[in-house]
C-alpha atoms as a PDB file:
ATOM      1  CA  UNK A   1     -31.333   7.088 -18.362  1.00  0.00           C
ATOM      2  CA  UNK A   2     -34.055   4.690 -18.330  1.00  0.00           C
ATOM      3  CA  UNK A   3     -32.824   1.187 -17.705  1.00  0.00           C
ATOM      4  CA  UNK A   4     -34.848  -2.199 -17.214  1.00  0.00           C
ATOM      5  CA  UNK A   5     -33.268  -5.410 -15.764  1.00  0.00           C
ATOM      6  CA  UNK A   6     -34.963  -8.833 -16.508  1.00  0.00           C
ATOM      7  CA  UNK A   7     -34.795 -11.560 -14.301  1.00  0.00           C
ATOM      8  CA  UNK A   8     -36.332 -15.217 -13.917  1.00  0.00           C
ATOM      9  CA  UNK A   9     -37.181 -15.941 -10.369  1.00  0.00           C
ATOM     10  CA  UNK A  10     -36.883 -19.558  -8.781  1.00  0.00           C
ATOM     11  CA  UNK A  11     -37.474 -20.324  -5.166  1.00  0.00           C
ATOM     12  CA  UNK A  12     -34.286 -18.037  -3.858  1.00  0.00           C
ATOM     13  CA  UNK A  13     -36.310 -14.210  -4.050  1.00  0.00           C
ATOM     14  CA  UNK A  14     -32.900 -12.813  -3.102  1.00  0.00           C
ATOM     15  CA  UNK A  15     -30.997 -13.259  -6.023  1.00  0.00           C
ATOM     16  CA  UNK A  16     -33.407 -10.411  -7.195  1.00  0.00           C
ATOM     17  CA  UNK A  17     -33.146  -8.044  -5.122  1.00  0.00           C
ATOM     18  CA  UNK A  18     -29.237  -8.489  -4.782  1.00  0.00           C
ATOM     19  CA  UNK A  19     -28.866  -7.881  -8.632  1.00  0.00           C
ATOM     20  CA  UNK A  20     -31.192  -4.646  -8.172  1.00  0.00           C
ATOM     21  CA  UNK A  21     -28.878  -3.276  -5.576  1.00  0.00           C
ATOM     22  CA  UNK A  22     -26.020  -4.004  -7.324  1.00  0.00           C
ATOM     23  CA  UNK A  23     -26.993  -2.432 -10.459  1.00  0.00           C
ATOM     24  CA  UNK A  24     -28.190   0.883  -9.021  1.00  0.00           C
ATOM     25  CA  UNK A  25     -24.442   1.064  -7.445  1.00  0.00           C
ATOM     26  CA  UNK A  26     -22.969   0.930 -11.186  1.00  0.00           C
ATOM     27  CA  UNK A  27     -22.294   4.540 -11.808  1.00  0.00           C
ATOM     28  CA  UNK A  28     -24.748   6.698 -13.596  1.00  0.00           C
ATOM     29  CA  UNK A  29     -26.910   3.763 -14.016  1.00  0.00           C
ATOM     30  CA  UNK A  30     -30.760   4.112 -12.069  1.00  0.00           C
ATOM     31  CA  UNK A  31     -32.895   0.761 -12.317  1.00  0.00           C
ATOM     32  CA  UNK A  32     -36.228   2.369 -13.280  1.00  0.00           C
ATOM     33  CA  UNK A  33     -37.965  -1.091 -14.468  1.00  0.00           C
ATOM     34  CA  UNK A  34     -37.778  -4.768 -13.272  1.00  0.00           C
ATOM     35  CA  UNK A  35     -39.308  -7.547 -14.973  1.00  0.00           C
ATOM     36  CA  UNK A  36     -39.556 -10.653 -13.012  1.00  0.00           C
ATOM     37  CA  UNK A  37     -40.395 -13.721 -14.946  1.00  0.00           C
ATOM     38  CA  UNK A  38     -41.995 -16.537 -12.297  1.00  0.00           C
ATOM     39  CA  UNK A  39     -43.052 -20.320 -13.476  1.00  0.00           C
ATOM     40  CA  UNK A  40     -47.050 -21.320 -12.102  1.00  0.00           C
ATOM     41  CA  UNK A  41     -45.301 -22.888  -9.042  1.00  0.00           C
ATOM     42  CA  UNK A  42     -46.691 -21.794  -6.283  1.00  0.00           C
ATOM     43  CA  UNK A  43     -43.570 -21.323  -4.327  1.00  0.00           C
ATOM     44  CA  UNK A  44     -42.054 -19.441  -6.963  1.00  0.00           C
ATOM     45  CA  UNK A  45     -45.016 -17.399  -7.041  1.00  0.00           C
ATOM     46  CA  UNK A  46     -44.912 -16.586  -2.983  1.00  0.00           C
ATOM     47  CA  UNK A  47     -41.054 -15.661  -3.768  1.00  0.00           C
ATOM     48  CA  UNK A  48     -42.544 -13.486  -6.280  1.00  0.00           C
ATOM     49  CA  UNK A  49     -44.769 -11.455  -4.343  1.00  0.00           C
ATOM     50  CA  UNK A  50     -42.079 -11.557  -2.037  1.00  0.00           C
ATOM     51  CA  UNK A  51     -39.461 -10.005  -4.183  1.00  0.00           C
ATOM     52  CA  UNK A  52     -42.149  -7.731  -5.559  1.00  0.00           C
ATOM     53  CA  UNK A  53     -42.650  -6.035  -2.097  1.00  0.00           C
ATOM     54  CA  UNK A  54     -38.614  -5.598  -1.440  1.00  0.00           C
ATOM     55  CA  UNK A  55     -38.448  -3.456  -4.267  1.00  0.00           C
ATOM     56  CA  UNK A  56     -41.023  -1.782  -3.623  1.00  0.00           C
ATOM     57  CA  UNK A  57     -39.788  -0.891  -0.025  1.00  0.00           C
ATOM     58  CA  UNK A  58     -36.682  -0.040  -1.210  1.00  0.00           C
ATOM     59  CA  UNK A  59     -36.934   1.925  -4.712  1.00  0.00           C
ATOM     60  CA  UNK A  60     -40.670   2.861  -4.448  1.00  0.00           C
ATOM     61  CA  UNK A  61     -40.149   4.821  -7.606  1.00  0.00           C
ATOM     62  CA  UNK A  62     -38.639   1.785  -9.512  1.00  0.00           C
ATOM     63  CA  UNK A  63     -41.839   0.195 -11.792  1.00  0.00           C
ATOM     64  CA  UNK A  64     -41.644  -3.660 -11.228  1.00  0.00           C
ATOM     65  CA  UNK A  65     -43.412  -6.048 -14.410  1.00  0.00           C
ATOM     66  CA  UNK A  66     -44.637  -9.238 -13.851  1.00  0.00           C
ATOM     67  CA  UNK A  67     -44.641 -11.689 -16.805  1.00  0.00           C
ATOM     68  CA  UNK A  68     -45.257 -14.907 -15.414  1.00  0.00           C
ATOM     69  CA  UNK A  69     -45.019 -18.108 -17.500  1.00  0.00           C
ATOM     70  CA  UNK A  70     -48.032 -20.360 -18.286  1.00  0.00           C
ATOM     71  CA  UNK A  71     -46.416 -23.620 -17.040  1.00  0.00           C
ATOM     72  CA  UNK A  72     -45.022 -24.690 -13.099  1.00  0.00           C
ATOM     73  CA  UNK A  73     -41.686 -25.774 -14.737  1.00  0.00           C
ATOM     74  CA  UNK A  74     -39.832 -25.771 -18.035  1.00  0.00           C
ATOM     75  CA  UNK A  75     -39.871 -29.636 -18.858  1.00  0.00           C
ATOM     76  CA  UNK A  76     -39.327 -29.691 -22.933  1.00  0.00           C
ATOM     77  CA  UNK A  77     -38.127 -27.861 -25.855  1.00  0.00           C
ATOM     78  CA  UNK A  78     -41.076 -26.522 -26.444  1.00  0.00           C
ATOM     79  CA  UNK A  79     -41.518 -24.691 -22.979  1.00  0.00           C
ATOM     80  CA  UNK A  80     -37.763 -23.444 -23.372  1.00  0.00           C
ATOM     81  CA  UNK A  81     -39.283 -21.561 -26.513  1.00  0.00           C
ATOM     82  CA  UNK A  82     -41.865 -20.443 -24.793  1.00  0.00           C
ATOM     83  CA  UNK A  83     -39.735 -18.725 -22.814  1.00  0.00           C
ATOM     84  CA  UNK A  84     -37.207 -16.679 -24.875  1.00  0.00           C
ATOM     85  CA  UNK A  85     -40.107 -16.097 -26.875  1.00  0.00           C
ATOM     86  CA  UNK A  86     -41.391 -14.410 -23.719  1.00  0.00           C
ATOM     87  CA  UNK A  87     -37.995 -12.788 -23.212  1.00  0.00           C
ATOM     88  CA  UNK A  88     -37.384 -11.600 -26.612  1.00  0.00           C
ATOM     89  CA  UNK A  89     -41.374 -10.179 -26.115  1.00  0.00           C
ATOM     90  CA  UNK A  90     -40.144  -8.287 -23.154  1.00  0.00           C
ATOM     91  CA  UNK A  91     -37.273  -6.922 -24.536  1.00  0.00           C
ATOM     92  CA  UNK A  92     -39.000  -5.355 -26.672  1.00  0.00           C
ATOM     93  CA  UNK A  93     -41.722  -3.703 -24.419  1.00  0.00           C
ATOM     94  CA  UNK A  94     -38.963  -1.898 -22.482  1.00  0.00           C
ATOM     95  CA  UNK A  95     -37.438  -0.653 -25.115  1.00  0.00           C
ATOM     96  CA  UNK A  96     -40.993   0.476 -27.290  1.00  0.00           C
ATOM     97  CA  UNK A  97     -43.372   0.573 -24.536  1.00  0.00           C
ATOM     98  CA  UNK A  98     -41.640   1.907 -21.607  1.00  0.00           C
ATOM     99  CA  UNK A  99     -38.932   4.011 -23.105  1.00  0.00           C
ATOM    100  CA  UNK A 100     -35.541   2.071 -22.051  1.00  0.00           C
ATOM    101  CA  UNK A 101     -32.286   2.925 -22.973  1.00  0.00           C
ATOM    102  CA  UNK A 102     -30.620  -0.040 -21.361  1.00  0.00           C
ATOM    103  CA  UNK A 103     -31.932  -3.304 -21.202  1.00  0.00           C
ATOM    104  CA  UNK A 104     -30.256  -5.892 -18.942  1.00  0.00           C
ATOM    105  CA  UNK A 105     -30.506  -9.827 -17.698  1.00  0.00           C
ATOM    106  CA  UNK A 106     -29.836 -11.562 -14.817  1.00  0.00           C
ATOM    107  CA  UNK A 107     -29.232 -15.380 -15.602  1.00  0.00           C
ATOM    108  CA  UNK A 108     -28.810 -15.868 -11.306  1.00  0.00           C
ATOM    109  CA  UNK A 109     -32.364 -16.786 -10.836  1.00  0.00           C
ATOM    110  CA  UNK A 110     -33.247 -20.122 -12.353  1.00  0.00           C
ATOM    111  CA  UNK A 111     -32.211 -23.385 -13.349  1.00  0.00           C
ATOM    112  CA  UNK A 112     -29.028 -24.169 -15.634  1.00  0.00           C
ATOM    113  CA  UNK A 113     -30.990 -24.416 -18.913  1.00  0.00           C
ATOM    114  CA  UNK A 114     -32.988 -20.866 -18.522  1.00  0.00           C
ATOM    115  CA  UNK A 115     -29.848 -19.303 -17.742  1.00  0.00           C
ATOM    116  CA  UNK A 116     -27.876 -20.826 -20.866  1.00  0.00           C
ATOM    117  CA  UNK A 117     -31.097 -19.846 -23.122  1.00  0.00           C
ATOM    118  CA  UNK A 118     -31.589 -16.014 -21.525  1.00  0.00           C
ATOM    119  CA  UNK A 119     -27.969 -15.749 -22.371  1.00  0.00           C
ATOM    120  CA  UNK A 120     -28.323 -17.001 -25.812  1.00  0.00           C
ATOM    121  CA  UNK A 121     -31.671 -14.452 -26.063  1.00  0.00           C
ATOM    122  CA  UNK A 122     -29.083 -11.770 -25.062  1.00  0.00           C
ATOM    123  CA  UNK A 123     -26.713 -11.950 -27.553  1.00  0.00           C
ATOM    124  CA  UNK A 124     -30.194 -13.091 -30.466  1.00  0.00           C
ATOM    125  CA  UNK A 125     -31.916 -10.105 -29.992  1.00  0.00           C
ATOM    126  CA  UNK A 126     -29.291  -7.206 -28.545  1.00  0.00           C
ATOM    127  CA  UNK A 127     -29.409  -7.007 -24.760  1.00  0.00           C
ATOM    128  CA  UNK A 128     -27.154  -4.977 -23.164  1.00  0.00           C
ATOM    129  CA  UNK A 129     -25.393  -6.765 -20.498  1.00  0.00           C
ATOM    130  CA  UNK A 130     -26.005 -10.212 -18.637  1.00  0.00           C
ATOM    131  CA  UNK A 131     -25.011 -10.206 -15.044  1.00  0.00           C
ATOM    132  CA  UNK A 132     -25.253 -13.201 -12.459  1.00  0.00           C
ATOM    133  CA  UNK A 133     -24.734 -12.885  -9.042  1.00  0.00           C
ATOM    134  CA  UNK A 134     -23.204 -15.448  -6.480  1.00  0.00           C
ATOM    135  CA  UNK A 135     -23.553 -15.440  -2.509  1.00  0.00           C
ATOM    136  CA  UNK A 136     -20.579 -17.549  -1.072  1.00  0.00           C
ATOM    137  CA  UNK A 137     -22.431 -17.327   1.969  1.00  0.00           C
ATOM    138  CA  UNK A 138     -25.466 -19.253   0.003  1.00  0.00           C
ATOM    139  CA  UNK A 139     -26.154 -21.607   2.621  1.00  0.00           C
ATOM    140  CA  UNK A 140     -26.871 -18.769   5.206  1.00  0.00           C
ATOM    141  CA  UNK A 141     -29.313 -17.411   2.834  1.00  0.00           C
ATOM    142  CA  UNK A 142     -31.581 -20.579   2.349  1.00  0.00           C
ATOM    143  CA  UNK A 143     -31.110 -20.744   6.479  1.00  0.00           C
ATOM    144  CA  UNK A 144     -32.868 -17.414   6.253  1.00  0.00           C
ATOM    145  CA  UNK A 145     -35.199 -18.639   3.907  1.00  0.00           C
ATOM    146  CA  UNK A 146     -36.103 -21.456   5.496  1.00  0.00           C
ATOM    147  CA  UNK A 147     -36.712 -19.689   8.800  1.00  0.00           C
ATOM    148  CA  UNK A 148     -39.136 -17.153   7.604  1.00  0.00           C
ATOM    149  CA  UNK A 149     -40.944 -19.418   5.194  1.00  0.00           C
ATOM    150  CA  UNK A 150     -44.216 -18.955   7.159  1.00  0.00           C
ATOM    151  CA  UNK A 151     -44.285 -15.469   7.197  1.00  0.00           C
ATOM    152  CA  UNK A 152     -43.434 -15.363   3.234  1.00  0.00           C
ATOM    153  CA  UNK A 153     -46.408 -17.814   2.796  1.00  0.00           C
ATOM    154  CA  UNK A 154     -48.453 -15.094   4.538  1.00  0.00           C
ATOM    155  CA  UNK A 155     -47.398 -12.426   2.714  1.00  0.00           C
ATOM    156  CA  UNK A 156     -48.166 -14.230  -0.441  1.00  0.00           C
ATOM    157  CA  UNK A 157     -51.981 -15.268   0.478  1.00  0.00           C
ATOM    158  CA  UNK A 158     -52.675 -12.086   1.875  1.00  0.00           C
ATOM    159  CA  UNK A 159     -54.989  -9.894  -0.529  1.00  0.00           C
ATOM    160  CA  UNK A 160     -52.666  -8.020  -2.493  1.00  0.00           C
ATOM    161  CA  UNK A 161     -53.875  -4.548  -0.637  1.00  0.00           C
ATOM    162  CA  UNK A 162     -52.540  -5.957   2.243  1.00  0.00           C
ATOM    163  CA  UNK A 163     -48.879  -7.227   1.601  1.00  0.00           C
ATOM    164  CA  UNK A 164     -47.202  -3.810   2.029  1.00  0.00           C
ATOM    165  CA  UNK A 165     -48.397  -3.672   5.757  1.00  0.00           C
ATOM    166  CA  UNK A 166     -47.217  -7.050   6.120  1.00  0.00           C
ATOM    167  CA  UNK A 167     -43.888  -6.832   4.732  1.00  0.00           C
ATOM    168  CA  UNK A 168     -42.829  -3.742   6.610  1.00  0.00           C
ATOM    169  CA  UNK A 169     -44.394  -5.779   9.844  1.00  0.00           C
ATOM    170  CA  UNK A 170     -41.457  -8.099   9.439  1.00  0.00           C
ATOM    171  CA  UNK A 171     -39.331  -6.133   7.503  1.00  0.00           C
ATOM    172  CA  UNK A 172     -35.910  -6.236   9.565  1.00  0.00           C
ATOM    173  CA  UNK A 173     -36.363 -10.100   8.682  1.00  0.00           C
ATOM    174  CA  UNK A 174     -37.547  -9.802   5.464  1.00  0.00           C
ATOM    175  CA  UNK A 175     -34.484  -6.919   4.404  1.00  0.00           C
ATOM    176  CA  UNK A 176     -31.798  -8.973   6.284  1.00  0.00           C
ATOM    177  CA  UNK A 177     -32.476 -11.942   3.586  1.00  0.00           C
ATOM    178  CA  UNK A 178     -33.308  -9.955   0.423  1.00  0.00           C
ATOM    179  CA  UNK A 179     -30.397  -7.313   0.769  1.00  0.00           C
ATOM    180  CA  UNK A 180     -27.451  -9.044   2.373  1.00  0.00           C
ATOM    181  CA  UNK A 181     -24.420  -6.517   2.362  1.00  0.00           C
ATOM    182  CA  UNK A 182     -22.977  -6.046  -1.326  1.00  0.00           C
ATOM    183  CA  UNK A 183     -19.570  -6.513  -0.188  1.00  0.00           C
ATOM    184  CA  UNK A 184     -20.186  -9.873   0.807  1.00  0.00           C
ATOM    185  CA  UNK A 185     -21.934 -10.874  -2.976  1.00  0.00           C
ATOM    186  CA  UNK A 186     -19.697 -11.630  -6.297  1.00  0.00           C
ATOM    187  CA  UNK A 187     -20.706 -10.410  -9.641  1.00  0.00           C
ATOM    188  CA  UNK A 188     -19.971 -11.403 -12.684  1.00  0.00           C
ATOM    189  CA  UNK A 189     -20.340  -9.580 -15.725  1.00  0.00           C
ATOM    190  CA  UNK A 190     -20.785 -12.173 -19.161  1.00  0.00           C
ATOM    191  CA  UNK A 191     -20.140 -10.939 -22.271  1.00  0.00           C
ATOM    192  CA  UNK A 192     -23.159 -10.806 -24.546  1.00  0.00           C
ATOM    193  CA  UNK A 193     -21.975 -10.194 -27.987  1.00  0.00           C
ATOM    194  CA  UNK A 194     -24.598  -9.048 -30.291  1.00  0.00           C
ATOM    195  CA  UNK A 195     -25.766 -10.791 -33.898  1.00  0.00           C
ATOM    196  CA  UNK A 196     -25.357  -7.953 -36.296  1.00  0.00           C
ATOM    197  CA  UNK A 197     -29.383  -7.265 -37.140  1.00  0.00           C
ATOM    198  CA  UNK A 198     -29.144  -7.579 -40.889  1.00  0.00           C
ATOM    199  CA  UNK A 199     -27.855 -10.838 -39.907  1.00  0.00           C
ATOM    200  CA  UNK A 200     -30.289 -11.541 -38.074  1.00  0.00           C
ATOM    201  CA  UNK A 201     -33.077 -10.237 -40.130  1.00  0.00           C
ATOM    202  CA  UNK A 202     -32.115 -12.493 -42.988  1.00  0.00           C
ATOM    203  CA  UNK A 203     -31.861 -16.058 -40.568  1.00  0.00           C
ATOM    204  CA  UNK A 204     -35.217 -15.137 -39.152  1.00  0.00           C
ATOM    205  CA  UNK A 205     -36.886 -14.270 -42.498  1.00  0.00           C
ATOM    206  CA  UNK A 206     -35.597 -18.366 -43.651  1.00  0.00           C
ATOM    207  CA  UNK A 207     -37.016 -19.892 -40.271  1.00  0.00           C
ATOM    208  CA  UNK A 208     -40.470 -18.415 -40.661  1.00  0.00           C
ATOM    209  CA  UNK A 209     -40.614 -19.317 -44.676  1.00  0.00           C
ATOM    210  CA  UNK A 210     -39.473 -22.521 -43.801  1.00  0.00           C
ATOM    211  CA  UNK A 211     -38.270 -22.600 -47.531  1.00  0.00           C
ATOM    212  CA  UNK A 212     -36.550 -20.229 -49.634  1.00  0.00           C
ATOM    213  CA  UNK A 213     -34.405 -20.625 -52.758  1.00  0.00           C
ATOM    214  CA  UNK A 214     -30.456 -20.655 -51.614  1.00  0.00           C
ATOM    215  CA  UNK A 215     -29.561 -17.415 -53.593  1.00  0.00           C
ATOM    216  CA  UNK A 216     -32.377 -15.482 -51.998  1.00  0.00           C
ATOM    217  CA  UNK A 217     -31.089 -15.923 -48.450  1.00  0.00           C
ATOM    218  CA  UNK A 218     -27.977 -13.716 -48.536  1.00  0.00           C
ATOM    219  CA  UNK A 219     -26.171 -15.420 -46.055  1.00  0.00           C
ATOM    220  CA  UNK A 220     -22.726 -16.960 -46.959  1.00  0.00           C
ATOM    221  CA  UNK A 221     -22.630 -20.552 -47.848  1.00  0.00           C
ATOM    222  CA  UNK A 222     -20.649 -21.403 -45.038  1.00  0.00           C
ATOM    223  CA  UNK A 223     -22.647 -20.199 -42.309  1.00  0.00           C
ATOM    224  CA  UNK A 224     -25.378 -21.939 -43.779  1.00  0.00           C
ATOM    225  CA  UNK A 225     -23.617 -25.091 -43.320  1.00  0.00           C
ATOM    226  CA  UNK A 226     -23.157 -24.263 -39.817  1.00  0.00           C
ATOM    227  CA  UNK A 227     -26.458 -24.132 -39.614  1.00  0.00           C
ATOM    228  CA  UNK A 228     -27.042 -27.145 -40.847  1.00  0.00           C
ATOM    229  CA  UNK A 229     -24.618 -28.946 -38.700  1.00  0.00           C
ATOM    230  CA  UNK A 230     -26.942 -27.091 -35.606  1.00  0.00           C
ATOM    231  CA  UNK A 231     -29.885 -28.872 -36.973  1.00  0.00           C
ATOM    232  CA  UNK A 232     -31.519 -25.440 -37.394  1.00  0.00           C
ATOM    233  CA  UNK A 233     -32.116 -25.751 -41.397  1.00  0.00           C
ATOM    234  CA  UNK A 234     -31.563 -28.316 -44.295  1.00  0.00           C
ATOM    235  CA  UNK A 235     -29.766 -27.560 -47.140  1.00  0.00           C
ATOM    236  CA  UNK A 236     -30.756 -28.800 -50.340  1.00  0.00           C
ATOM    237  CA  UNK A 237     -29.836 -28.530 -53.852  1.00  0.00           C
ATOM    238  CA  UNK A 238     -31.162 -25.100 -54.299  1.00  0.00           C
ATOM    239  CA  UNK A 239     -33.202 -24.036 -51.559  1.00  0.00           C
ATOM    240  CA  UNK A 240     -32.322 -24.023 -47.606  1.00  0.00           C
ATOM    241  CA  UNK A 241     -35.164 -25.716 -45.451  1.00  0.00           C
ATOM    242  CA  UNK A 242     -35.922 -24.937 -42.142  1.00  0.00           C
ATOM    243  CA  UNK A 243     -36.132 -27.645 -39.932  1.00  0.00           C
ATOM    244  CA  UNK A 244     -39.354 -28.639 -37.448  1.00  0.00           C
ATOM    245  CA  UNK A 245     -36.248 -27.012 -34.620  1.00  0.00           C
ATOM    246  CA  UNK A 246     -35.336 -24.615 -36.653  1.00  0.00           C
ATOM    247  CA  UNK A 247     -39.286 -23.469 -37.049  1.00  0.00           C
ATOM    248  CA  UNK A 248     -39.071 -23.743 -33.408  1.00  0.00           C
ATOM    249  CA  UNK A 249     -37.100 -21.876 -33.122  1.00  0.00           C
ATOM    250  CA  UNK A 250     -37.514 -19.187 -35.384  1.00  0.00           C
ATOM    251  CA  UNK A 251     -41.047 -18.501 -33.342  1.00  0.00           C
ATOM    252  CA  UNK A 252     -39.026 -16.772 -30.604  1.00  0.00           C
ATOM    253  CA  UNK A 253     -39.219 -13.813 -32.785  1.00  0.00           C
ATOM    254  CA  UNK A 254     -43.322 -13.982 -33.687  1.00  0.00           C
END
């Protein structure tokens, strides 16, 4: 069974590799894609390239995506969107494109708000399991980090031809970081409860009219109300209104 994980990266490359071994421990389960989502920092890229070249020592087979974002950090609203858009995009690739049956995330690689809103993606658009992983140990692991900073920053300016030789130069350093002993990691498993998609369907199809008459939504009058207490739509006396967030939001799906 094919079966993709995605995962925003930060400035701990671990976190990525520690989700892929966990994973392809789950029985009958094989991670055959990863998609690793980096910022334009520069650090985030080097523990990109860095990540990148773990997996590819360890699961050569595996086929690793990545799908960096056009900005260093995610500073408004608006780059937030960006982002699930992005997630909601990939989703969909692994599924259409490349063929997977399973598509998981990994909220353990990023700040507090990307992991609330790759949840939230999760459960919008169907994923099939969102995992985070914690190191208890986590102050060992920036030690590590810290120690072999240079030799990441090498690995990440070398020419790209080049970073294979260089990782397996130091790679008892490089694996003794990136794939700490499994026993010594704790996983948690959050529930992603899916939207049903005819649900779905009909909330999307109001956010990108931005207006449609109230008995042509069919959704219940309640839940519109909800959504008006969100702030996602406006509900007036015979049509429901998207609002400028709630046409924000409804882009994750273009």
């Amino acid at each position: 069974m094919k079966t993709a994980l995605i995962a925003p990266i930060g400035t701990s490359a671990p976190v990525i590799t520690e989700m892929a071994q966990y994973l392809n421990g789950m029985e009958g389960l094989f991670l055959t894609d990863m998609v690793i989502i980096p910022t334009q920092n520069e650090y985030v890229k080097a523990h990109t390239s860095l990540a990148k070249e773990a997996l590819r020592s360890k699961y050569p087979k595996m086929r690793i995506h990545i799908r960096p974002l056009p900005f260093e950090d995610i500073n408004s609203t608006e780059d937030n969107i960006e982002f699930m858009r992005m997630v909601a995009r990939v989703i969909s690739e692994e599924r259409s494109e490349y063929k997977c049956e399973k598509v998981y995330l990994s909220i353990a690689g990023g700040r507090k708000d990307v992991c609330t809103s790759l949840a939230i993606v999760g459960q919008l658009i169907g994923a099939d399991g969102v995992f985070h992983v914690i190191y208890p140990s986590l102050g060992n692991i920036n030690i590590g980090l810290e120690r072999i900073k240079d030799k990441i920053l090498e690995l990440h300016y070398a020419p790209s031809n080049q970073r294979e030789e260089i990782y397996l130069k130091y790679r008892e350093l490089f694996d003794t970081v990136m794939f700490p002993p499994i026993e010594e990691l704790n996983y948690i498993h959050i529930p992603c409860i899916p939207y049903p998609r005819e649900y779905m369907g009909k909330l999307v199809a109001i956010l990108l009219s931005k207006s449609m008459p109230l008995d042509k939504t069919g959704i219940l009058q309640q839940d519109l109300k909800r959504l008006e207490r969100a702030g996602i739509v406006t509900l007036l006396k015979d049509r429901v209104v998207a609002t400028e967030f709630g046409s924000m939001v409804g882009g994750i799906w273009r």
